[in-house]
N, C-alpha and C. Protein backbone atom coordinates (compact mmCIF):
# COMPACT_ATOMS: atom_id res chain seq x y z
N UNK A 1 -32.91 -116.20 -20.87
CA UNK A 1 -32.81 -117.39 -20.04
C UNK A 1 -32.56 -118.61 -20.91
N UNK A 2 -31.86 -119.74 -20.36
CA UNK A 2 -31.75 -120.83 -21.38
C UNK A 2 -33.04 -121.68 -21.25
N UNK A 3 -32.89 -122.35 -22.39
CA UNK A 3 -33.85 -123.58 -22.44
C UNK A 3 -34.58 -124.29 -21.05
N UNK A 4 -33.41 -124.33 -20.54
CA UNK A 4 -33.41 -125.67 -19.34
C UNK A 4 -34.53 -124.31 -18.48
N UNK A 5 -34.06 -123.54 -18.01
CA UNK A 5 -34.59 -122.97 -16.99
C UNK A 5 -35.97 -122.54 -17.70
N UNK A 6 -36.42 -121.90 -18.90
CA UNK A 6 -37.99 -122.14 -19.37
C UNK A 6 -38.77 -123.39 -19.86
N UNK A 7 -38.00 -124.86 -19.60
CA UNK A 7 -38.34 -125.75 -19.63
C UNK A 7 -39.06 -126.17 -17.55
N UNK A 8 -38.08 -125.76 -17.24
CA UNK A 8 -38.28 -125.80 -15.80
C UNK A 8 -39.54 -124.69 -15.29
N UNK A 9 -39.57 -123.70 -15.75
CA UNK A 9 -40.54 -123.02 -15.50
C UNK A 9 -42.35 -123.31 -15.92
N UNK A 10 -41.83 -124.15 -17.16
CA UNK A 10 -43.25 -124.44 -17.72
C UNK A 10 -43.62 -125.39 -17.17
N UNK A 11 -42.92 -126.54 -16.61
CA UNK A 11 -43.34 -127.77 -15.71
C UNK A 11 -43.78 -126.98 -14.61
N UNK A 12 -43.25 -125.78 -13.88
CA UNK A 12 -43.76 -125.54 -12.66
C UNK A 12 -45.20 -124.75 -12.83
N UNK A 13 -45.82 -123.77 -14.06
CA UNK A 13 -46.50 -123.60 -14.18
C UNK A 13 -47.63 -124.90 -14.47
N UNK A 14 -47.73 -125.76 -15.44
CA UNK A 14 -48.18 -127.03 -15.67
C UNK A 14 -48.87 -127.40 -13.92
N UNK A 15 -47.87 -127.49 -12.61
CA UNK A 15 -48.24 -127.93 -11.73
C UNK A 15 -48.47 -126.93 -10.60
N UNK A 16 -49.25 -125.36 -11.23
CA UNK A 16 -49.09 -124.34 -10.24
C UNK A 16 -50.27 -124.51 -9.18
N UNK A 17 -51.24 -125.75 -9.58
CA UNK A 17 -52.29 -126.55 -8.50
C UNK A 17 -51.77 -126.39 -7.44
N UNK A 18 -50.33 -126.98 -6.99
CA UNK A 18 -49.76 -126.68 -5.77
C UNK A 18 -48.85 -125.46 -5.40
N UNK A 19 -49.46 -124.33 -5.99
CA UNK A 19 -48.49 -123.34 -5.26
C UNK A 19 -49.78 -122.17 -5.45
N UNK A 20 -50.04 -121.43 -4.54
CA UNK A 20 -51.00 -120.10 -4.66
C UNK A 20 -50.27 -119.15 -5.50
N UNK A 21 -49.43 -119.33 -6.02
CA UNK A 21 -48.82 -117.87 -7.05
C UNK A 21 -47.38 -118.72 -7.32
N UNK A 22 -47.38 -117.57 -8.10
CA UNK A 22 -45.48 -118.10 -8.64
C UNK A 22 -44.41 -118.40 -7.46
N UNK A 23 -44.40 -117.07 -6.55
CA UNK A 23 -43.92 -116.91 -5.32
C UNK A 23 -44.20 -118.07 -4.31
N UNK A 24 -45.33 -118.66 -4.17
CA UNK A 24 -45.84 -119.07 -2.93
C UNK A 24 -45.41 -120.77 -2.94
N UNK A 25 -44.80 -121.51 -2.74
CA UNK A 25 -45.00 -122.86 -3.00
C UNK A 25 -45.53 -123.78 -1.68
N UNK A 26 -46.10 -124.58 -1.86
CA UNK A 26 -47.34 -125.00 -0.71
C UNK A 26 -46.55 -126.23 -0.99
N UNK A 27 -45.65 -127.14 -0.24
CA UNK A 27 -45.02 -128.09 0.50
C UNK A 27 -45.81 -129.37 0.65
N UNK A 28 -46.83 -129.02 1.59
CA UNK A 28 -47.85 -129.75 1.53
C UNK A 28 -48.67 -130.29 0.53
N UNK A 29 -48.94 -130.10 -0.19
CA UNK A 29 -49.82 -130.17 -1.36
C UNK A 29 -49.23 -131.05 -2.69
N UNK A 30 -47.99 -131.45 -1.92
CA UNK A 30 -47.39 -131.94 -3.51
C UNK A 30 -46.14 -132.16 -3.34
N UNK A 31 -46.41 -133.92 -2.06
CA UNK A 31 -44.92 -134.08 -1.86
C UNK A 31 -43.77 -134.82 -3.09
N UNK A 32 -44.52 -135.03 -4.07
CA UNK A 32 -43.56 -135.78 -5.37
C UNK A 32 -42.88 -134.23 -5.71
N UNK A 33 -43.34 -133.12 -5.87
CA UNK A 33 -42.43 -132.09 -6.14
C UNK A 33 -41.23 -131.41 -5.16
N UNK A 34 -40.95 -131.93 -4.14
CA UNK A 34 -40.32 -131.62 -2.75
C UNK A 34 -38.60 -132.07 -3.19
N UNK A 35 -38.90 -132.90 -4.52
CA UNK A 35 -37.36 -133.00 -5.24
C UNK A 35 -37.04 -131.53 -5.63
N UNK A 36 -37.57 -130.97 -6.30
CA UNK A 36 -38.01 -129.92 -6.25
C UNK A 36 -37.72 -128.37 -6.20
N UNK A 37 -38.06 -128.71 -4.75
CA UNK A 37 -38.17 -127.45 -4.02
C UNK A 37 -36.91 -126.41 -4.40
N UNK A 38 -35.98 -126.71 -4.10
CA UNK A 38 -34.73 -125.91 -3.86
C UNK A 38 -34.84 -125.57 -5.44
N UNK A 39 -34.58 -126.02 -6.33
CA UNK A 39 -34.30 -125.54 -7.71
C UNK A 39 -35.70 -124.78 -8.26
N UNK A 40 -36.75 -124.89 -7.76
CA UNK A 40 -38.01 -124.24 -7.73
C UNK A 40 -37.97 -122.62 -7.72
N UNK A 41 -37.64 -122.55 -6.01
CA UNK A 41 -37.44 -121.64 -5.46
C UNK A 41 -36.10 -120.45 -6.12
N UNK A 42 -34.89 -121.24 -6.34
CA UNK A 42 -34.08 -120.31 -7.35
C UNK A 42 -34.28 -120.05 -8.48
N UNK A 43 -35.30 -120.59 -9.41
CA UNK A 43 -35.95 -120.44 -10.82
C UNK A 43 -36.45 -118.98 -10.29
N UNK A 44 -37.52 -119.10 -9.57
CA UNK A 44 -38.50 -118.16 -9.37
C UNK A 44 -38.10 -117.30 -9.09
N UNK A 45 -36.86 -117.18 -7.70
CA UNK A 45 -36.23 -116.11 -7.41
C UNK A 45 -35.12 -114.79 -8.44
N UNK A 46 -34.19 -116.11 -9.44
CA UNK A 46 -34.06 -115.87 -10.82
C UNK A 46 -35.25 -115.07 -11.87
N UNK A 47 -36.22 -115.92 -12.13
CA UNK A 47 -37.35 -114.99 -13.01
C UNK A 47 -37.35 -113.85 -12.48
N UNK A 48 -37.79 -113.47 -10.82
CA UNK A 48 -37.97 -112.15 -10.23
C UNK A 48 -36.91 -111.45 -10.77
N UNK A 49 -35.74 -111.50 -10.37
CA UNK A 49 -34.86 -110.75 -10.39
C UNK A 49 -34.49 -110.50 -11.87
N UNK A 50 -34.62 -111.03 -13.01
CA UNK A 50 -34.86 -110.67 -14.27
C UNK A 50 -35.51 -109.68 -14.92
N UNK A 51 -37.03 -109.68 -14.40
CA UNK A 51 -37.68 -108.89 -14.27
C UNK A 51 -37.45 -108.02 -14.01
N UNK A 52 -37.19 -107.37 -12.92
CA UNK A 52 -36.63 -106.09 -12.19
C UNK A 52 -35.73 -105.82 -12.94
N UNK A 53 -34.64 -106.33 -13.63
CA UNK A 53 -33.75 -105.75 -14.51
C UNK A 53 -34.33 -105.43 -16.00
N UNK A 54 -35.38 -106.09 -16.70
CA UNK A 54 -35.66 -105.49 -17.76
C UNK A 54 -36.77 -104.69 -17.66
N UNK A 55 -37.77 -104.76 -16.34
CA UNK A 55 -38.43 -103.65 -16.44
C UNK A 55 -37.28 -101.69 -15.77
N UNK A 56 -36.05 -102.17 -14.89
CA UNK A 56 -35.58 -100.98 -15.07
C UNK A 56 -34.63 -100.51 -15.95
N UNK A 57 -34.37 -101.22 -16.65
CA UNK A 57 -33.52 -101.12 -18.31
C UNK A 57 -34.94 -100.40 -19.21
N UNK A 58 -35.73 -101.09 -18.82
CA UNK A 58 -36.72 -100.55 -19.91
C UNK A 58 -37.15 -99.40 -19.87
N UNK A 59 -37.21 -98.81 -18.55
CA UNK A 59 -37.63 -97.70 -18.20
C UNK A 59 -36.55 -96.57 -18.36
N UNK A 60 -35.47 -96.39 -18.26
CA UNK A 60 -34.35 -96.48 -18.75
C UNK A 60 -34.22 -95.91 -20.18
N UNK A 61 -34.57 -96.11 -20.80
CA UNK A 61 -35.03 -96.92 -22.76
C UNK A 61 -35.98 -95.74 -22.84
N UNK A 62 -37.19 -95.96 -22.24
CA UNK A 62 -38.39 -95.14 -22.47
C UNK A 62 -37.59 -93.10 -21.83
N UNK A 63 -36.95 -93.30 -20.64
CA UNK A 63 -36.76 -92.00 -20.67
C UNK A 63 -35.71 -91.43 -21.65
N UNK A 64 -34.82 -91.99 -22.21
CA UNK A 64 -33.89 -91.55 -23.42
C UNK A 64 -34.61 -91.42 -24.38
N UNK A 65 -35.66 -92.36 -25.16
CA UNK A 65 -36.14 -92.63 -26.17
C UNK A 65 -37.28 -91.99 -26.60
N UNK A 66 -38.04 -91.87 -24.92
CA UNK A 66 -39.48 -91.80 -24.50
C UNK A 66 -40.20 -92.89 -25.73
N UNK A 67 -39.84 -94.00 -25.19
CA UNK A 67 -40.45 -95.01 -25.94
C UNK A 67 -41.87 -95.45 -25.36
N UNK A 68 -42.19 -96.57 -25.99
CA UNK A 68 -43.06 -97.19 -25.21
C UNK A 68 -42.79 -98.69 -24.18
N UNK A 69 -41.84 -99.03 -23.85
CA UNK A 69 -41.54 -100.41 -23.49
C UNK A 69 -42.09 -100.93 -22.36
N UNK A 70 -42.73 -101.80 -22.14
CA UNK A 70 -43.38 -102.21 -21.31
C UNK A 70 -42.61 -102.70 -20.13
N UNK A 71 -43.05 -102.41 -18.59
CA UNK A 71 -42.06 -102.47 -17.50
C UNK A 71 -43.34 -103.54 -16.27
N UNK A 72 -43.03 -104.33 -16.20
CA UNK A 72 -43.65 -105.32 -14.71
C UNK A 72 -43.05 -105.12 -13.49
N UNK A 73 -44.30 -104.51 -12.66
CA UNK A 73 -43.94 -104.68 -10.90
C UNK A 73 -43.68 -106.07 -10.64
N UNK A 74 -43.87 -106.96 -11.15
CA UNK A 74 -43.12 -108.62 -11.01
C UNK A 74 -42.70 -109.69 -11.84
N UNK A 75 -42.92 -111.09 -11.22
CA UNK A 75 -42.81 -111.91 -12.28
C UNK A 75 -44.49 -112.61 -12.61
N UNK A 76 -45.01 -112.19 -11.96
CA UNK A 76 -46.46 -112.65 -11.78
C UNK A 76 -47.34 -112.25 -13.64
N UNK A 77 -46.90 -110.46 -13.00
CA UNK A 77 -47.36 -109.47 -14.26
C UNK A 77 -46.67 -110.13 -15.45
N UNK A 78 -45.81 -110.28 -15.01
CA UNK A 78 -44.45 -110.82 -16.73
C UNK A 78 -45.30 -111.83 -17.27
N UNK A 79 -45.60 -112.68 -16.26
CA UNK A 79 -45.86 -114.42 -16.70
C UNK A 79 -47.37 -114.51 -17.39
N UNK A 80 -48.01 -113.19 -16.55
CA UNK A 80 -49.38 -113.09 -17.37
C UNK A 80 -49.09 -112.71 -18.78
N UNK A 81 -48.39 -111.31 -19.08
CA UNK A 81 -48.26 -111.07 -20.33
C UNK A 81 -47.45 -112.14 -20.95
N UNK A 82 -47.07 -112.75 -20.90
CA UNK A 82 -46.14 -114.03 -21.58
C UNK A 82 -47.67 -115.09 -21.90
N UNK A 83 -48.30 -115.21 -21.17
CA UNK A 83 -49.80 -116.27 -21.57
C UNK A 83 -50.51 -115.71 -22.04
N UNK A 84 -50.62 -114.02 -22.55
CA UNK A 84 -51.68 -113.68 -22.92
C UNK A 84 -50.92 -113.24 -24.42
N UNK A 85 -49.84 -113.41 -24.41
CA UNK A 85 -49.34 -113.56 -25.96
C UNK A 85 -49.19 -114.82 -26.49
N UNK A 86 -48.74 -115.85 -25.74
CA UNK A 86 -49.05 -117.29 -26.30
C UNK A 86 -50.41 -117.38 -26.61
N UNK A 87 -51.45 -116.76 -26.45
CA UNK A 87 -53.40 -117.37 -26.68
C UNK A 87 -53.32 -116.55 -27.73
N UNK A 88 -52.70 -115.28 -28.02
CA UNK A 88 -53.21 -114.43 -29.25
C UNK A 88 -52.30 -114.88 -30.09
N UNK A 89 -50.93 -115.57 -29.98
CA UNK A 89 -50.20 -116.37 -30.86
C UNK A 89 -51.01 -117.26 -31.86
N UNK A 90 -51.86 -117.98 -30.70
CA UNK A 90 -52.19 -119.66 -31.33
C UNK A 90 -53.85 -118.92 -31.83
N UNK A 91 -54.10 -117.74 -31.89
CA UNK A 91 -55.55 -117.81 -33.27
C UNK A 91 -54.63 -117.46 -34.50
């Protein structure tokens, strides 16, 4: 993904106060982000669909290889393992 769009993603995480999940964005809750919305919603829909392609490439990988590559039922799972390698990054 380029810059712009994980620049865009980290502002939306930064302000995920107003949304119950990656998926979910709550309207209400946060009308200064309603600029927003539309480019929100195709980020996210984008991340998903990323996902789904490198977890079935990966899987893919693992049955030729029988590797080990790690595969996410979403972008939720992705975004966790993406924060739980940035915290073991920064000791």
């Amino acid at each position: 993904m380029s810059r712009i769009i994980w620049q865009k993603l980290l502002w939306f995480k930064k302000h995920k106060k107003y949304a119950e999940s990656v998926t979910e964005y709550k309207e209400q809750e946060c009308p200064d982000c309603l600029v927003y919305k539309d480019k929100l919603k195709q980020l996210v829909e984008a991340l998903s669909e990323s996902v789904k392609l490198q977890s079935h490439y990966a899987g893919l990988l693992n049955m030729h290889d029988e590797g080990g590559r790690m595969m996410f039922a979403n972008s939720d799972e992705w975004l966790k393992r993406l924060k739980h390698l940035k915290e073991s990054d920064s000791h």
